[in-house]
N, C-alpha and C. Protein backbone atom coordinates (compact mmCIF):
# COMPACT_ATOMS: atom_id res chain seq x y z
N UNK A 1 52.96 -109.23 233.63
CA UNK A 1 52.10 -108.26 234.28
C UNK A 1 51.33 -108.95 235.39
N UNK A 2 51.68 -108.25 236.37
CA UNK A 2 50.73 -109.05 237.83
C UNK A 2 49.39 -108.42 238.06
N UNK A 3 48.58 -109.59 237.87
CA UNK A 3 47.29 -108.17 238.06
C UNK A 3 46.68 -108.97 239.95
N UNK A 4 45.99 -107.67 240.34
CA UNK A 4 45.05 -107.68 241.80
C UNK A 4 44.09 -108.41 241.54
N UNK A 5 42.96 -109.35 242.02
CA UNK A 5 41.30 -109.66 241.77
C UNK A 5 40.92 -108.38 242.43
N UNK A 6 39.97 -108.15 242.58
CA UNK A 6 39.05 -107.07 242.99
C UNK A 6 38.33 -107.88 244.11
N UNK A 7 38.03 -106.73 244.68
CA UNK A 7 37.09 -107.16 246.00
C UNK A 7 35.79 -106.47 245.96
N UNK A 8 35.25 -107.68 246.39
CA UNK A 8 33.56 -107.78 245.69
C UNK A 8 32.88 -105.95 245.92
N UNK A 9 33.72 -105.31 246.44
CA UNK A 9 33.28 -103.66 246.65
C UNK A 9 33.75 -103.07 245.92
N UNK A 10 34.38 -103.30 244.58
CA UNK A 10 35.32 -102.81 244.02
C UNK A 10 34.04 -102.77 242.35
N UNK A 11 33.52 -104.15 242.46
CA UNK A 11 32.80 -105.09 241.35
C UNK A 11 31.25 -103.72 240.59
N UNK A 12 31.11 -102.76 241.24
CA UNK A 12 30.06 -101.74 240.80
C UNK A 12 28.47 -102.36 240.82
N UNK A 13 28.50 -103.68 241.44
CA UNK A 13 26.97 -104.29 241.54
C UNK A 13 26.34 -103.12 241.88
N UNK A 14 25.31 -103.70 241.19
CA UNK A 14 23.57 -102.62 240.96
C UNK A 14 22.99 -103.54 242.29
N UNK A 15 22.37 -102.61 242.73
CA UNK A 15 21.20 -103.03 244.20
C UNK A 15 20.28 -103.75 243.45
N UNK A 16 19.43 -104.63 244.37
CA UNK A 16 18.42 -104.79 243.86
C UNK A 16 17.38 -103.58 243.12
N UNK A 17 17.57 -102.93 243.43
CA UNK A 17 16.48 -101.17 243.19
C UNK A 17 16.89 -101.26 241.88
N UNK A 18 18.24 -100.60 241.53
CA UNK A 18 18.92 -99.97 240.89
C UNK A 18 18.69 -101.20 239.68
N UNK A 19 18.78 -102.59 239.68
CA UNK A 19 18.59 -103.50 239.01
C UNK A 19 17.18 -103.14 238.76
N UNK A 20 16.65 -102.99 238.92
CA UNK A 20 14.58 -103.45 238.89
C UNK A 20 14.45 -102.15 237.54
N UNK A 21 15.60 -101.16 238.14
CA UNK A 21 14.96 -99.76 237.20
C UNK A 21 15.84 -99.65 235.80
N UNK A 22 16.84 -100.71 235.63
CA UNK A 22 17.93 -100.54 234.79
C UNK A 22 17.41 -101.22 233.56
N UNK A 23 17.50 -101.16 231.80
CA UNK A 23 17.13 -101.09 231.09
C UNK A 23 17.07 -102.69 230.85
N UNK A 24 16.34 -103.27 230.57
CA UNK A 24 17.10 -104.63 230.08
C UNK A 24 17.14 -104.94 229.01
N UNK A 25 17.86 -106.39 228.88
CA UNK A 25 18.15 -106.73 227.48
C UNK A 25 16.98 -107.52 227.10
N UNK A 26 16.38 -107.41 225.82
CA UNK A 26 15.09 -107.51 225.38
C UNK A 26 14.92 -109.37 224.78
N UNK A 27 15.18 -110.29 226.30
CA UNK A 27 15.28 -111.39 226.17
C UNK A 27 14.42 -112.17 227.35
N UNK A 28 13.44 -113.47 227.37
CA UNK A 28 12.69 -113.89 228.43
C UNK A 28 13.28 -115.24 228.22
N UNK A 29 13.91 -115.79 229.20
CA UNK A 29 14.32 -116.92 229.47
C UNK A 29 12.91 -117.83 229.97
N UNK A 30 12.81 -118.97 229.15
CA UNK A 30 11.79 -120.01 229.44
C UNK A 30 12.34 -121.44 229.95
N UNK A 31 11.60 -121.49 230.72
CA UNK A 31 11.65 -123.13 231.74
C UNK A 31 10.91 -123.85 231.40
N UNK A 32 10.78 -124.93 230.35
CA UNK A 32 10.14 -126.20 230.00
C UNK A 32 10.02 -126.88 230.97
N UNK A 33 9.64 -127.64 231.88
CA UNK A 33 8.96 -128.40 233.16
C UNK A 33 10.75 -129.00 233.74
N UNK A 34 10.97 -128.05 234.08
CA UNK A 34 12.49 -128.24 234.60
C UNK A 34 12.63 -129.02 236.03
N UNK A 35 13.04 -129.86 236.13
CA UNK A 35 13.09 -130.92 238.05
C UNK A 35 14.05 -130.17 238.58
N UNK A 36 14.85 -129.81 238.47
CA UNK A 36 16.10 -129.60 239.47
C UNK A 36 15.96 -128.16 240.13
N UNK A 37 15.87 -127.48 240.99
CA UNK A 37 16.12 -126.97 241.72
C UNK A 37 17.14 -125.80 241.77
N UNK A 38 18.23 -126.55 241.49
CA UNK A 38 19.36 -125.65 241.42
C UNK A 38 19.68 -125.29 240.00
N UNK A 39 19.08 -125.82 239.79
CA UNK A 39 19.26 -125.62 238.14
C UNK A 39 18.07 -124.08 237.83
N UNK A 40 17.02 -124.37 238.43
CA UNK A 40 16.37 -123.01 238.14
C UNK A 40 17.40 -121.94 238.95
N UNK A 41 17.92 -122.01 240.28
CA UNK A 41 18.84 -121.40 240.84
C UNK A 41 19.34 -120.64 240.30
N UNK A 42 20.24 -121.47 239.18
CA UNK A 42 21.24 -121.14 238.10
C UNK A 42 21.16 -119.79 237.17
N UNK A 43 19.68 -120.84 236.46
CA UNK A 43 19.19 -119.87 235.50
C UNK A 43 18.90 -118.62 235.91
N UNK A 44 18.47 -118.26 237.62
CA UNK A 44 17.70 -117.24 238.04
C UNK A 44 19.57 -116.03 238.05
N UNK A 45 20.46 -116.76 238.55
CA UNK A 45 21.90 -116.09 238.74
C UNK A 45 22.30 -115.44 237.59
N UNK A 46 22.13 -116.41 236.50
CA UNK A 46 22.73 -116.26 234.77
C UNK A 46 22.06 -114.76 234.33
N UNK A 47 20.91 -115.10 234.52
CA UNK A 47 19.78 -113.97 234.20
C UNK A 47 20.18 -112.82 234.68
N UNK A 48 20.19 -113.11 235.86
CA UNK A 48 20.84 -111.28 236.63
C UNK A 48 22.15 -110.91 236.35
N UNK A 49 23.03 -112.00 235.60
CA UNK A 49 24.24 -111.50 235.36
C UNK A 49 24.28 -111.31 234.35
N UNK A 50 23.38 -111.13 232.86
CA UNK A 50 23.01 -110.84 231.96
C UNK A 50 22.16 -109.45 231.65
N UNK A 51 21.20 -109.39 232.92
CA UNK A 51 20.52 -108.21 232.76
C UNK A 51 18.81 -108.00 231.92
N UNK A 52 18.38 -109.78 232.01
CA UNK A 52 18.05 -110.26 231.15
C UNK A 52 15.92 -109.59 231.83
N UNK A 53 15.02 -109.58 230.98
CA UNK A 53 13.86 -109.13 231.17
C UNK A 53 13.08 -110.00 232.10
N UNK A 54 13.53 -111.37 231.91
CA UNK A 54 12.40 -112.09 233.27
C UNK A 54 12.49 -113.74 232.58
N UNK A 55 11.82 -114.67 233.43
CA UNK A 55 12.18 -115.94 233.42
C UNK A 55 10.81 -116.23 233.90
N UNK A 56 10.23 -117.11 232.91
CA UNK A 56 9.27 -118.09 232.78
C UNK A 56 9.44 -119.20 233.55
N UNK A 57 8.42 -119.51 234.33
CA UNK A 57 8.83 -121.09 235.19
C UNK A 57 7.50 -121.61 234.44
N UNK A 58 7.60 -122.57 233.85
CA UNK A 58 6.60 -123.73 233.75
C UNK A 58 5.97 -124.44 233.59
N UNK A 59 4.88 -125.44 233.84
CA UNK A 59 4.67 -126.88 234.35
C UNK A 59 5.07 -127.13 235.61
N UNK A 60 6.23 -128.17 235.96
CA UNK A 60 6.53 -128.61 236.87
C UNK A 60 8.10 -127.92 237.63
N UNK A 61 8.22 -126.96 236.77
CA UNK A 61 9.56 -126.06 237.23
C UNK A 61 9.03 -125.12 238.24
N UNK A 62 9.86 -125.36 239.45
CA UNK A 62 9.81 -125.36 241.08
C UNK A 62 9.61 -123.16 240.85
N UNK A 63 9.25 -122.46 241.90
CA UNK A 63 9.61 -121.09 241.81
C UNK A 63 9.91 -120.82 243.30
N UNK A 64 10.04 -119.61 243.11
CA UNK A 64 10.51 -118.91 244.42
C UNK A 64 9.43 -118.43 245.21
N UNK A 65 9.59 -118.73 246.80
CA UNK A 65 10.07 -119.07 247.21
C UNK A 65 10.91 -119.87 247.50
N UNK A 66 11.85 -120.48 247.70
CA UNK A 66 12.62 -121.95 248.21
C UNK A 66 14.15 -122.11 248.30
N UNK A 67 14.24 -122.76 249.36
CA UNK A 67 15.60 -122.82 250.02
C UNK A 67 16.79 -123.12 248.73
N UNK A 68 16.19 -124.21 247.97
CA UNK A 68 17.26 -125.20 246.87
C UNK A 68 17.29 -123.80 245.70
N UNK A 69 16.38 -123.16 245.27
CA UNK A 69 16.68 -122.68 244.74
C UNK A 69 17.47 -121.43 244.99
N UNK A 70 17.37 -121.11 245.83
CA UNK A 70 18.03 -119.54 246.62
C UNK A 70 19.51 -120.32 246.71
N UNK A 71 19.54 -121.06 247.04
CA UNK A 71 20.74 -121.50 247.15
C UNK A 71 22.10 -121.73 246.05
N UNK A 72 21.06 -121.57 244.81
CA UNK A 72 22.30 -121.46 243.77
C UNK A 72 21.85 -119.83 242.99
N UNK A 73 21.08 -119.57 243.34
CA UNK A 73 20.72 -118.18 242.96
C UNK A 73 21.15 -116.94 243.68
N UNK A 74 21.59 -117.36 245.10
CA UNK A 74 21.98 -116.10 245.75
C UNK A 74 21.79 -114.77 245.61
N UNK A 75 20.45 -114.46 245.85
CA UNK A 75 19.79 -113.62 245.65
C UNK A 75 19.13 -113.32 244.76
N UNK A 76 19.21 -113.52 243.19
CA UNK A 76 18.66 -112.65 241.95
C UNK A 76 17.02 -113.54 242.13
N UNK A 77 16.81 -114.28 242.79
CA UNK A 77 14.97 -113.98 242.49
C UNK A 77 14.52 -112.58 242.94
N UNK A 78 15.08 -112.09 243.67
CA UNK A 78 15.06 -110.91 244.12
C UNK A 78 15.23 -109.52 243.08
N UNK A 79 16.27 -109.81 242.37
CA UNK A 79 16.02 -108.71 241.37
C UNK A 79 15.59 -108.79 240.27
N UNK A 80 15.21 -110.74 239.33
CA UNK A 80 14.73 -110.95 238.21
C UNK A 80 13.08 -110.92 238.29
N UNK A 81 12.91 -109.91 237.48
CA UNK A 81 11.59 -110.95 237.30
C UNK A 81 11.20 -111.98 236.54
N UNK A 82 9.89 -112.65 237.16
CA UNK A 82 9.61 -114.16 236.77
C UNK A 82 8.07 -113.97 237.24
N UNK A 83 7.66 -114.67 236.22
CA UNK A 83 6.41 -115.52 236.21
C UNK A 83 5.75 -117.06 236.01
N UNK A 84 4.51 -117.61 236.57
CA UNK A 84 4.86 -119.00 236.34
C UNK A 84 3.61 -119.08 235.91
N UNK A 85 3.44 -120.05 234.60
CA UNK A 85 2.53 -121.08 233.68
C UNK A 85 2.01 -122.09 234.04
N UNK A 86 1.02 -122.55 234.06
CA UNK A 86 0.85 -124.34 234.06
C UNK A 86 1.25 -124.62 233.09
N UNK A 87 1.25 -123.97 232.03
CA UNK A 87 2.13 -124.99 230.70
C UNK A 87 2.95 -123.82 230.03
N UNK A 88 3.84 -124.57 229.27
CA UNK A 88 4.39 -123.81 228.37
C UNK A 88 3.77 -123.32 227.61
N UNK A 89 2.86 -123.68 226.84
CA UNK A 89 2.14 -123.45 225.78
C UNK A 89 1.41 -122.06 225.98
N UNK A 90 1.13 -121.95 227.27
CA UNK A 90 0.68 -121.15 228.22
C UNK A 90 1.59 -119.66 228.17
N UNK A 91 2.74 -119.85 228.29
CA UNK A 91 3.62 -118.86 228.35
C UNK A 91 3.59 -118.31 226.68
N UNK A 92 4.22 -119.77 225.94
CA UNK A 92 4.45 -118.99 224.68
C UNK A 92 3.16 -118.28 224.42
N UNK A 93 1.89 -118.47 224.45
CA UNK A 93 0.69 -117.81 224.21
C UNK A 93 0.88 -116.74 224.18
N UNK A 94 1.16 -115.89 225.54
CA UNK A 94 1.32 -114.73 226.39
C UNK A 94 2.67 -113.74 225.58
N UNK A 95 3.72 -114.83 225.11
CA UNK A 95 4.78 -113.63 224.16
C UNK A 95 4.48 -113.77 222.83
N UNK A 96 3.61 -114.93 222.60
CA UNK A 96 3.20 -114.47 221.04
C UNK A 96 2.30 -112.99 220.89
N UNK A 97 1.49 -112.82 222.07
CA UNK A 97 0.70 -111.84 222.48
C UNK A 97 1.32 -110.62 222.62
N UNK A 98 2.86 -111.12 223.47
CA UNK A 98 2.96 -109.05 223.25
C UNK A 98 4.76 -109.00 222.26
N UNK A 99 4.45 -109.67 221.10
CA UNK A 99 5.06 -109.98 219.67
C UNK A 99 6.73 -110.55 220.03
N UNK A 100 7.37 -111.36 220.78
CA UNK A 100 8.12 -112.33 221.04
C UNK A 100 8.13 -112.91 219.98
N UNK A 101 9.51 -113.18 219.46
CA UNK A 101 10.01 -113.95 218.70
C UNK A 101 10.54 -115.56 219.58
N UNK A 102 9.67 -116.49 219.46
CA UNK A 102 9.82 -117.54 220.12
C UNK A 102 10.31 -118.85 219.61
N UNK A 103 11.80 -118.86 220.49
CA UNK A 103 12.37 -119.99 219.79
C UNK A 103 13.18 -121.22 221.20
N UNK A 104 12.81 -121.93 220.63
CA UNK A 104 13.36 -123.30 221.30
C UNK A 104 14.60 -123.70 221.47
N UNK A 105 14.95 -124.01 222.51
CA UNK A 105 16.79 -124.27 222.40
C UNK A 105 16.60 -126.22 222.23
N UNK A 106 16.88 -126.70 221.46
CA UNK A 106 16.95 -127.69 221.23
C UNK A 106 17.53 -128.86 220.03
N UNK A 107 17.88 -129.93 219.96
CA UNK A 107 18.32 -130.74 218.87
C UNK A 107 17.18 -131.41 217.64
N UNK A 108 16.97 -130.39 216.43
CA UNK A 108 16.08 -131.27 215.86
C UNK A 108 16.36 -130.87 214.13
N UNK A 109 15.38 -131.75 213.44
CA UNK A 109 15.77 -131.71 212.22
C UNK A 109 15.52 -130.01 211.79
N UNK A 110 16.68 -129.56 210.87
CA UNK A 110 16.75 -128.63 209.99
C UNK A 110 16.61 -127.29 211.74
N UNK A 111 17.43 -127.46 212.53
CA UNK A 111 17.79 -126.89 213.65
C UNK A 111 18.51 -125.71 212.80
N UNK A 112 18.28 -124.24 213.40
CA UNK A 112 19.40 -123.58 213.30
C UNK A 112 20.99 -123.26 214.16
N UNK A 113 21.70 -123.76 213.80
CA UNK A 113 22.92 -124.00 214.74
C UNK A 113 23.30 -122.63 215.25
N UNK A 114 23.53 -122.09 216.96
CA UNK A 114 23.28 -121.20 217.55
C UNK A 114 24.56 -120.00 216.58
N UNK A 115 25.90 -120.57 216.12
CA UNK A 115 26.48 -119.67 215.71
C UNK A 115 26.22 -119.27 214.24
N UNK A 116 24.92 -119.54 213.74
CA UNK A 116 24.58 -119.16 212.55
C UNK A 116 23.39 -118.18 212.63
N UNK A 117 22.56 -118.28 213.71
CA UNK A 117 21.74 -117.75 214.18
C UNK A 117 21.75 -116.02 214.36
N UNK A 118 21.04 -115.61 213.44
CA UNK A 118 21.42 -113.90 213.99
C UNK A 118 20.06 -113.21 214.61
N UNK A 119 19.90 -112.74 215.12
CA UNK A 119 18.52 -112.21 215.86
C UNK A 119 18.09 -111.10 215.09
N UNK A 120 17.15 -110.50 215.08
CA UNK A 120 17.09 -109.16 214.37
C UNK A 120 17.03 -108.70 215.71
N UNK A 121 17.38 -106.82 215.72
CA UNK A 121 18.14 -106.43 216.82
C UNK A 121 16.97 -105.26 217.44
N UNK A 122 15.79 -105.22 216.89
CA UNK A 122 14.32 -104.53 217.26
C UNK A 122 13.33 -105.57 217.47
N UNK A 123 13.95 -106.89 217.44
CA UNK A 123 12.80 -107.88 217.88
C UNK A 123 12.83 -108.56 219.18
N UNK A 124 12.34 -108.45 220.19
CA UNK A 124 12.07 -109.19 221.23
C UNK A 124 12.01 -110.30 221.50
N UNK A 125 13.10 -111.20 222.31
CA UNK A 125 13.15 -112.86 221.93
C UNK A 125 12.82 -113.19 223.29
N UNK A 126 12.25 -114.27 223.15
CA UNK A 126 11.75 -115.57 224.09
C UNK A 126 13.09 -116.98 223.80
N UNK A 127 13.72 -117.13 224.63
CA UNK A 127 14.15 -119.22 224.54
C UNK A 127 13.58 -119.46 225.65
N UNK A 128 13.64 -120.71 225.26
CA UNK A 128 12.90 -121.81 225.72
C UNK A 128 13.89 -122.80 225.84
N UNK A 129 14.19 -123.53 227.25
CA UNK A 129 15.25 -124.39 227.45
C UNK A 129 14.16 -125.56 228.25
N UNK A 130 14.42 -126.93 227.76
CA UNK A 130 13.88 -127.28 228.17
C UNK A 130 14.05 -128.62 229.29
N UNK A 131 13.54 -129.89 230.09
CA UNK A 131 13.76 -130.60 231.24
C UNK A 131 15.13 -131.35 230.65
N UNK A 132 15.41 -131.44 231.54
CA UNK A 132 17.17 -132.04 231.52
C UNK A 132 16.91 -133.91 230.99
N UNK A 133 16.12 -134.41 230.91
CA UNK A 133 16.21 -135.83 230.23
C UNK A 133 15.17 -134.96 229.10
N UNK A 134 13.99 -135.07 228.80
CA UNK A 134 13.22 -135.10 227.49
C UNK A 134 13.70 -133.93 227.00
N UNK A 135 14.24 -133.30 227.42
CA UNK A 135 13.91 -131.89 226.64
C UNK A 135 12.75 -130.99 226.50
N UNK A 136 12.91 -130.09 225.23
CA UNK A 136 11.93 -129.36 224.96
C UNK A 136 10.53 -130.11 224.67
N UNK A 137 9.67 -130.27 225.04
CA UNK A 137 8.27 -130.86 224.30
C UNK A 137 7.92 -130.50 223.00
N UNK A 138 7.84 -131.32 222.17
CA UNK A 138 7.46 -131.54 220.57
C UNK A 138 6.64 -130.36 220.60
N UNK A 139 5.13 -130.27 221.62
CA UNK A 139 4.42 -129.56 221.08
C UNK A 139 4.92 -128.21 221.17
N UNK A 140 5.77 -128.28 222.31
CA UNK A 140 6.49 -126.64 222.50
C UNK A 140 7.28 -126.18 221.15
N UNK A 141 7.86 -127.57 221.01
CA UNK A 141 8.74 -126.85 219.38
C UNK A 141 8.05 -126.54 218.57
N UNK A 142 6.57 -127.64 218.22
CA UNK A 142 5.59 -126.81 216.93
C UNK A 142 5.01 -125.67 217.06
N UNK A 143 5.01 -125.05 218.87
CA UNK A 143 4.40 -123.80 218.53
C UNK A 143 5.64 -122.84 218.78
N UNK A 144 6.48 -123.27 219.03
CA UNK A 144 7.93 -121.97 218.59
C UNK A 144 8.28 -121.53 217.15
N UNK A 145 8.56 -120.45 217.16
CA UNK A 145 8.90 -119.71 215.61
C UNK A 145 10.23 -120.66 215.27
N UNK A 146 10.59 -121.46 216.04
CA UNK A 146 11.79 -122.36 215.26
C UNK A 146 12.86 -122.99 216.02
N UNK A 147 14.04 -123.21 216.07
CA UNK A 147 14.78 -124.43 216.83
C UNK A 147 15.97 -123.87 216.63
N UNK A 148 16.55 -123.49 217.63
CA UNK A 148 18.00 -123.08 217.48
C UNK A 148 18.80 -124.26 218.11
N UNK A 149 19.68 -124.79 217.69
CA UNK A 149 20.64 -125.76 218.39
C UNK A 149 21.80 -125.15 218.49
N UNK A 150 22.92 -125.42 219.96
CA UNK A 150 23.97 -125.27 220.22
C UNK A 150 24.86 -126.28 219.43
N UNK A 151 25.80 -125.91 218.97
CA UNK A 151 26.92 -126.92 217.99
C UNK A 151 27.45 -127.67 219.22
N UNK A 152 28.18 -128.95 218.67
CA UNK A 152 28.42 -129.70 220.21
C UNK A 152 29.77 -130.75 219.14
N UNK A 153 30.67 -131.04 220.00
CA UNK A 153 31.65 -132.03 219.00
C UNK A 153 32.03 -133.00 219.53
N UNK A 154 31.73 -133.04 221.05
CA UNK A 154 32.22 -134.54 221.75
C UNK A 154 31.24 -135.47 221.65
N UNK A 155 30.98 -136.25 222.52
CA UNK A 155 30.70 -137.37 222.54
C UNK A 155 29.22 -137.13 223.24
N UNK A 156 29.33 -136.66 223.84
CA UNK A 156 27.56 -136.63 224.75
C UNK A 156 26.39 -136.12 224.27
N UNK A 157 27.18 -134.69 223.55
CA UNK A 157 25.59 -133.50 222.79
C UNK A 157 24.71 -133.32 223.58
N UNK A 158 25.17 -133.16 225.08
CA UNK A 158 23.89 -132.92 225.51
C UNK A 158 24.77 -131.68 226.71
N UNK A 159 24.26 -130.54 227.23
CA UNK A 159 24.78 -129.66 227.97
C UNK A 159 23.73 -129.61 229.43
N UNK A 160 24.32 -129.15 230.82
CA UNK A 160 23.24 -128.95 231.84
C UNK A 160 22.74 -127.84 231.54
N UNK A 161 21.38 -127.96 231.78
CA UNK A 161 20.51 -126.99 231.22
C UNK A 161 21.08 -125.23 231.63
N UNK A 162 21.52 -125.03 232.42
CA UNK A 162 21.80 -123.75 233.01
C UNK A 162 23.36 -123.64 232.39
N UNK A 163 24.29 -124.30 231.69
CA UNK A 163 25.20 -123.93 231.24
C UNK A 163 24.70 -123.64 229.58
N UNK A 164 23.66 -124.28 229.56
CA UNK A 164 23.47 -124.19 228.11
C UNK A 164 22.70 -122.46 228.29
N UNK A 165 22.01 -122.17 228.98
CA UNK A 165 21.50 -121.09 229.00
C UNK A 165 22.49 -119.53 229.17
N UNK A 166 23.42 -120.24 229.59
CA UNK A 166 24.59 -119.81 229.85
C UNK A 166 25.28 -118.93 228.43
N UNK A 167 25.34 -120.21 227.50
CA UNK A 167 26.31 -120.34 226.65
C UNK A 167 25.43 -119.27 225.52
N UNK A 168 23.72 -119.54 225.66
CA UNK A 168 22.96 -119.19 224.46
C UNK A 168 22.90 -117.53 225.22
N UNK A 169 22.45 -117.31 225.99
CA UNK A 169 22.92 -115.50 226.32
C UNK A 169 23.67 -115.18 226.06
N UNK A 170 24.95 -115.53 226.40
CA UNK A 170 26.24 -114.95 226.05
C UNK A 170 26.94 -114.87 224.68
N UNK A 171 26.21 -115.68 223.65
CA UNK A 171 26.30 -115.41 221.91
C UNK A 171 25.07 -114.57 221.78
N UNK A 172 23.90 -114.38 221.98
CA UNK A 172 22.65 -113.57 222.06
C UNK A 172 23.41 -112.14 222.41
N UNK A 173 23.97 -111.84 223.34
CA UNK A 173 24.88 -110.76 223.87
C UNK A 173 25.29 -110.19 222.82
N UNK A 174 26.27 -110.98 222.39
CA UNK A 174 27.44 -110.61 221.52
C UNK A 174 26.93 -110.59 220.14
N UNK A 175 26.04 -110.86 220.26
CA UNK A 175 25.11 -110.30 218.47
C UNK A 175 24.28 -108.97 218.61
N UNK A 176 23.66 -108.73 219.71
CA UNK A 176 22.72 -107.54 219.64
C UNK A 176 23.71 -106.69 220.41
N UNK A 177 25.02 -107.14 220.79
CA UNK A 177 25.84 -105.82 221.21
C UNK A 177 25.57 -104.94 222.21
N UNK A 178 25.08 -105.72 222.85
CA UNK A 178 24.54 -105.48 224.77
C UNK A 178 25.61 -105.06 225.36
């Protein structure tokens, strides 16, 4: 069977508008003091191709305005929303506040491994991904409702932060049946 690709007019993209007013999926992507640039980029792209409620920048994770980041984001600061923290602690505060289930994407003892992980499907989740060398901050994990880890079998165990964010929406998806 030979199949056509489609041409990007073919693809049914939502406008920015049409995005802003469309229902979302009841998930806030968090930025632990993230350096890279394109990496928030990423996350800001992932997000809009998810449909996802909004993205936390912060500490030292860069926001929009900016060239590096527009540049791997191609457009979706534009249709995600986002807000930015001086600290994390800061953010989680704010979704413990309007009842976020807040959990950490990270490697630690008695971790829940992401394909064991089931969400309840009326609860509102927060992750938290955190800087590409330290990771999540200890104190961020003691004040998260808990630690989900991605299963990993090679040799490194460690993923770029925006593929991992990648990987944890797209099982999040496929459990609450988005």
């Amino acid at each position: 069977m030979k199949m056509r690709k489609l041409a990007n007019e073919e693809l049914g993209r939502k406008t920015v508008e049409e995005f802003k007013i469309s229902s979302k999926t009841p998930i806030i992507i968090v930025l632990d003091n993230i350096r890279s640039l394109n990496n928030v980029g990423s996350v800001f792209r992932t997000a809009d191709a998810f449909l996802v409620e909004a993205v936390y920048l912060c500490g030292i994770t860069g926001t929009p305005p900016n060239k590096e980041i527009q540049k791997t984001a191609l457009g979706a600061t534009e249709s995600v929303s986002w807000k930015y923290y001086t600290t994390t602690l800061d953010a989680i505060k704010a979704l413990n506040e309007n009842n976020y289930s807040v959990y950490a994407i990270e490697q630690a003892e008695s971790a829940i491994m992401l394909n064991n992980f089931m969400p309840n499907k009326i609860q509102k989740i927060a992750i938290i991904f955190g800087n590409e060398v330290k990771g999540v901050d200890q104190e961020v994990i003691d004040a998260s409702k808990d630690v989900i880890e991605i299963p990993q079998l090679g040799t490194k165990h460690s993923l770029n932060i925006s593929v991992s964010v990648g990987v944890v929406l797209w099982d999040l998806l496929l459990k609450l049946g988005s």
